[in-house]
Protein backbone atom coordinates (compact mmCIF):
# COMPACT_ATOMS: atom_id res chain seq x y z
CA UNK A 1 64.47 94.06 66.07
CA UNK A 2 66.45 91.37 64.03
CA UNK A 3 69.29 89.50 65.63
CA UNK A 4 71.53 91.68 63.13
CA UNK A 5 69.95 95.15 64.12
CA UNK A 6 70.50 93.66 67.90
CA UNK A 7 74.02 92.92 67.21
CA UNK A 8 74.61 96.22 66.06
CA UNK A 9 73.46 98.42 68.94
CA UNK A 10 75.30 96.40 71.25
CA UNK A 11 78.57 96.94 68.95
CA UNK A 12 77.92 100.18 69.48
CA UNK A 13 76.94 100.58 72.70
CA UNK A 14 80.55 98.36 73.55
CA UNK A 15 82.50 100.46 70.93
CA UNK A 16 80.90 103.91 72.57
CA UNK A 17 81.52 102.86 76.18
CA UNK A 18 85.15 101.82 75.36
CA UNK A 19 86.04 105.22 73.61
CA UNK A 20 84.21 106.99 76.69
CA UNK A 21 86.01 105.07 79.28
CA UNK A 22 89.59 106.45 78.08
CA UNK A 23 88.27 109.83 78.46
CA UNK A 24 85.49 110.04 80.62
CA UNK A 25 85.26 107.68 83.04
CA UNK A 26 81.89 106.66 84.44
CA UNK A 27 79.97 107.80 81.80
CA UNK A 28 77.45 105.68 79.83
CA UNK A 29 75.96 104.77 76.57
CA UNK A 30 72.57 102.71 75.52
CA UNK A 31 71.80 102.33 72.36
CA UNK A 32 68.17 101.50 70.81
CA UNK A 33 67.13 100.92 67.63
CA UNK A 34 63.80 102.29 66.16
CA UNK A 35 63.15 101.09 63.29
CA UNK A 36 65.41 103.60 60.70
CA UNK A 37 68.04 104.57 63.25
CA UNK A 38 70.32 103.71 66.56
CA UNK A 39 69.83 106.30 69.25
CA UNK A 40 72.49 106.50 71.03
CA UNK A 41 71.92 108.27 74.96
CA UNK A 42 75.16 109.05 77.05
CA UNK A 43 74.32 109.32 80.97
CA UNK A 44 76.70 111.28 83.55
CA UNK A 45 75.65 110.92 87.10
CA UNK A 46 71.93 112.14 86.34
CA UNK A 47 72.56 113.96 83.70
CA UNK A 48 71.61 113.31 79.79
CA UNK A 49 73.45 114.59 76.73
CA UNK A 50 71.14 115.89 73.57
CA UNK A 51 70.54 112.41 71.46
CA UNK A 52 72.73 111.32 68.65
CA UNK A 53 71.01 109.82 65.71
CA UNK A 54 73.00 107.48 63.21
CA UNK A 55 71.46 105.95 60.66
CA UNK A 56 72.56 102.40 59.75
CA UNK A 57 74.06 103.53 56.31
CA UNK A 58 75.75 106.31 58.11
CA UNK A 59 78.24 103.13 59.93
CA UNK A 60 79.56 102.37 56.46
CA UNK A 61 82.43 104.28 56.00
CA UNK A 62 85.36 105.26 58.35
CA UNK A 63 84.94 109.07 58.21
CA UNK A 64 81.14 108.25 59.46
CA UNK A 65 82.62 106.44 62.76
CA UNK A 66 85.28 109.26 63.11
CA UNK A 67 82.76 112.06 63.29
CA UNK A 68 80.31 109.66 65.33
CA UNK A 69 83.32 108.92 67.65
CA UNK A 70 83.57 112.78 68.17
CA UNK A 71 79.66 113.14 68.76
CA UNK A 72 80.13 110.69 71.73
CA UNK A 73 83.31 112.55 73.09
CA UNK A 74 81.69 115.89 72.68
CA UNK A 75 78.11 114.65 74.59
CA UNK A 76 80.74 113.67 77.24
CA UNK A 77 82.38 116.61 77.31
CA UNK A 78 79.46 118.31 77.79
CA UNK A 79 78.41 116.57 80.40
CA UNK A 80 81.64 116.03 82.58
CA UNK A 81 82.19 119.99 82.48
CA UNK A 82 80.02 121.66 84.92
CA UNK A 83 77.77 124.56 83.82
CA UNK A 84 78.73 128.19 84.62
CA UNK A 85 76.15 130.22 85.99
CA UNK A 86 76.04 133.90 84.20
CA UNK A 87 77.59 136.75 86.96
CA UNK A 88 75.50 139.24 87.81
């Protein structure tokens, strides 16, 4: 990883984390890069949203961070809202 790609997740991970934190306290975010893309994880308690995939090209324009900031608020969602069991 480059000092640039480095940079990078940990913008995210610090951009994610403060956009989660408004909304969804106590969740978090890591971010990896791996070789074409940043995976970024969001943890709840023990729990692990589906991955979200973003491409470094994909950060270049502001309608790409709006729909990646509702990704992240969505995986939280998800998370934070407990599961209903079907009634039988």
């Amino acid at each position: 990883m480059t000092p640039e790609q480095a940079q990078m997740a940990e913008d995210l991970r610090r951009e994610a984390e403060g956009l989660l934190d408004r909304w969804y306290p106590g969740t978090g975010v890591t971010v990896d890069w791996t070789g074409d893309a940043y995976l970024l994880q969001v943890a709840r308690g023990y729990r692990l949203a589906a991955p979200i995939w973003v491409r470094p090209e994909r950060l270049g324009t502001m309608e790409a961070l709006i729909a990646l900031r509702g990704e992240l608020v969505r995986a939280a969602w998800r998370l934070a809202t407990p599961e209903r069991s079907p009634v039988g």
